[in-house]
C-alpha atoms as a PDB file:
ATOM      1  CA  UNK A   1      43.844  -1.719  22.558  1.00  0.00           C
ATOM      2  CA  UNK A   2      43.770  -2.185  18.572  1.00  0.00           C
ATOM      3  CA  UNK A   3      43.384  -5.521  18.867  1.00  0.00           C
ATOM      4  CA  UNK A   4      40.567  -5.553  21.209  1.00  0.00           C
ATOM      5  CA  UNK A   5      38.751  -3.214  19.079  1.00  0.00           C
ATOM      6  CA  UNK A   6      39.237  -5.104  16.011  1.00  0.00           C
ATOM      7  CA  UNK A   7      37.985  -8.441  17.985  1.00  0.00           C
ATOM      8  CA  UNK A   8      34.562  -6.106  18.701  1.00  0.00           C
ATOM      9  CA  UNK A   9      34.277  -5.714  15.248  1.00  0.00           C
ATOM     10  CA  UNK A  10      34.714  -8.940  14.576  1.00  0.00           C
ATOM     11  CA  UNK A  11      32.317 -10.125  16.773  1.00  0.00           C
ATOM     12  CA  UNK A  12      29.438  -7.602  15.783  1.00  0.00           C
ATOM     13  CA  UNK A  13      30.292  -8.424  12.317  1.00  0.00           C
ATOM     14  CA  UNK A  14      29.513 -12.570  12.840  1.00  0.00           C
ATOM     15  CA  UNK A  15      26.562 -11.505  15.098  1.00  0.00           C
ATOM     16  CA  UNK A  16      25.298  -9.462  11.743  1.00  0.00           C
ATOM     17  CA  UNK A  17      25.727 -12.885   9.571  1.00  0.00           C
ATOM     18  CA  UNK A  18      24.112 -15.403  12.387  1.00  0.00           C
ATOM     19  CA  UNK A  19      21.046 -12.541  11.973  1.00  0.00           C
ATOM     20  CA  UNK A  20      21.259 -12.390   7.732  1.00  0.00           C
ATOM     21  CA  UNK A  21      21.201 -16.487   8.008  1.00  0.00           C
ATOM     22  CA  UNK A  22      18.096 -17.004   9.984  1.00  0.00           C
ATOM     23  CA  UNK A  23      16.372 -13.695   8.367  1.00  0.00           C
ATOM     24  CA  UNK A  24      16.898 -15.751   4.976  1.00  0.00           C
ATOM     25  CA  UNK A  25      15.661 -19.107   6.388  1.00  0.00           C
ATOM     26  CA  UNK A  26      12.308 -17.321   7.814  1.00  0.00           C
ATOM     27  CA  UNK A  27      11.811 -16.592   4.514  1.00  0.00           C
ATOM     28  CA  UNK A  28      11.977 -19.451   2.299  1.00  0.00           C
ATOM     29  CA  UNK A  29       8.537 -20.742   3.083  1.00  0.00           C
ATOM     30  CA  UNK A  30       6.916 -17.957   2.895  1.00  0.00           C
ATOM     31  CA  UNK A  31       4.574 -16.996  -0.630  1.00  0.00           C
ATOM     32  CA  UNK A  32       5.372 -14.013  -2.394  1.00  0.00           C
ATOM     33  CA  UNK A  33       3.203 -11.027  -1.485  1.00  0.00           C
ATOM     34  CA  UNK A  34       0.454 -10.453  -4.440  1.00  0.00           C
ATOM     35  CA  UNK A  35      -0.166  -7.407  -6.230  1.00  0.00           C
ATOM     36  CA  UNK A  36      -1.950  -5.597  -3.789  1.00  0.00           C
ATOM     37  CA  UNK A  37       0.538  -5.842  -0.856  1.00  0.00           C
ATOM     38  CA  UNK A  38       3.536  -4.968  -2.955  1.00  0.00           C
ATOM     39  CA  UNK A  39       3.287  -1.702  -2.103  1.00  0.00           C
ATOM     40  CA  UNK A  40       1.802   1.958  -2.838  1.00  0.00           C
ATOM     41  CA  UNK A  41      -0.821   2.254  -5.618  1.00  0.00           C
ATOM     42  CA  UNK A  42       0.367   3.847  -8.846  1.00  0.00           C
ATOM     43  CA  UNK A  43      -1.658   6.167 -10.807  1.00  0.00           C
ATOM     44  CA  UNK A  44      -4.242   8.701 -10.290  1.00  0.00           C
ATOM     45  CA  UNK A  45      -6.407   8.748  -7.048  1.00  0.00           C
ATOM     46  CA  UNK A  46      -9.389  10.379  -7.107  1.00  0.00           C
ATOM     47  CA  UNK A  47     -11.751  11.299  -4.585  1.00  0.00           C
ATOM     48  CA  UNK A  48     -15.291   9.510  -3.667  1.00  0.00           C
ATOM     49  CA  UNK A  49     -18.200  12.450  -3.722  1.00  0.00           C
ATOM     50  CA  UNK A  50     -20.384  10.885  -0.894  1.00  0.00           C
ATOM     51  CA  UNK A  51     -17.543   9.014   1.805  1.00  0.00           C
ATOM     52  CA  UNK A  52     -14.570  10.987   1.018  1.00  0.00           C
ATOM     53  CA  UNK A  53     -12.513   7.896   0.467  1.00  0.00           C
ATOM     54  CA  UNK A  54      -9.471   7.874  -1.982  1.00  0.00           C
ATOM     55  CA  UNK A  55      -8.919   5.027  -4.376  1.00  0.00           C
ATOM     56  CA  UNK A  56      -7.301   4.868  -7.520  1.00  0.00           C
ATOM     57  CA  UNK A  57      -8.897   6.142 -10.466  1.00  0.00           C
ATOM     58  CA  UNK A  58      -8.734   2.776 -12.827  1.00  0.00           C
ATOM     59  CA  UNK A  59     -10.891   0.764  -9.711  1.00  0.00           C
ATOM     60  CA  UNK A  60     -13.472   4.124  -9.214  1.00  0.00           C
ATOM     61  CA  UNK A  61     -16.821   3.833 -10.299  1.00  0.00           C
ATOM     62  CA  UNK A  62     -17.103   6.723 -12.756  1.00  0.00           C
ATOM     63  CA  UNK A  63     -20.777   9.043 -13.745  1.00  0.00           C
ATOM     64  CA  UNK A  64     -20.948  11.774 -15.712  1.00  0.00           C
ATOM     65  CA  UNK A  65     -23.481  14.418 -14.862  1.00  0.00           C
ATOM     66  CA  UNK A  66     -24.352  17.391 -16.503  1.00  0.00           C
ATOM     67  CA  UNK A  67     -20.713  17.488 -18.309  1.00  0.00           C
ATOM     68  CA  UNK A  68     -19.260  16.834 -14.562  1.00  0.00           C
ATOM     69  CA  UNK A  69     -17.301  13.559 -13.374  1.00  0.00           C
ATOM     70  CA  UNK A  70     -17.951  12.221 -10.237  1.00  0.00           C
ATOM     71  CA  UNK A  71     -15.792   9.072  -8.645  1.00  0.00           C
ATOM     72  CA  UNK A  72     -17.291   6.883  -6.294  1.00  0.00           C
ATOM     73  CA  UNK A  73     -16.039   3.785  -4.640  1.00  0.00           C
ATOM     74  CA  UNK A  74     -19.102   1.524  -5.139  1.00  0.00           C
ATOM     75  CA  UNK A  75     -22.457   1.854  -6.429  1.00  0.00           C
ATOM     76  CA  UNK A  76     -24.186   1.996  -3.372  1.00  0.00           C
ATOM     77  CA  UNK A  77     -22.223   5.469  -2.354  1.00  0.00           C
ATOM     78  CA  UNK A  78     -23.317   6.810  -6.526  1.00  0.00           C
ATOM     79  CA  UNK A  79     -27.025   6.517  -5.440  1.00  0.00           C
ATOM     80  CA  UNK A  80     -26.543   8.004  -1.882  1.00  0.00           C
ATOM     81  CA  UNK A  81     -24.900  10.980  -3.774  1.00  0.00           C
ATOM     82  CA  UNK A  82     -27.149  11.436  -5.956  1.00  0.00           C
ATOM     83  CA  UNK A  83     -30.635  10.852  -4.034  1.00  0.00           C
ATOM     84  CA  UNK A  84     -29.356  13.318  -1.450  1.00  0.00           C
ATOM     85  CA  UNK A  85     -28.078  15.932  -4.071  1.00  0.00           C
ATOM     86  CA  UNK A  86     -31.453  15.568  -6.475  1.00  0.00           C
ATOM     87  CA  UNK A  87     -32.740  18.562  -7.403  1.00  0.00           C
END
């Protein structure tokens, strides 16, 4: 009984390596992800005023108004704020 158990283990265990092997042979000609697929965004996010998208805070467009900040995720969603809050 022992010995058939440690001959299952054996078995799952050269299973495991056959996978690891080709796993590591997908990979070799693949390129290395760039920065923005490595992963979650560090730093601060802030919110867009007019479409309520997140984005970090470094890659917001930024206007101060009336000693308020406002974040924005392009220029064309700053002017749509701002024409429809004129006032």
């Amino acid at each position: 009984m022992i010995r058939a158990l440690f001959r299952l283990v054996f078995i799952v265990f050269v299973l495991y390596l056959i996978y690891a092997v080709v796993r590591f042979f997908q990979t070799i000609g693949k390129s290395m992800p760039s920065r923005n697929e490595q992963g979650p965004v560090q730093g601060t996010m802030v919110k867009d005023e007019f479409c309520n998208m997140y984005l970090p805070r470094n890659e917001a467009v930024r206007e101060v108004r009336d000693g308020r900040e406002y974040f924005f995720c392009s220029d064309e969603c700053r002017k749509k704020f701002f024409e429809a809050n004129k006032p």
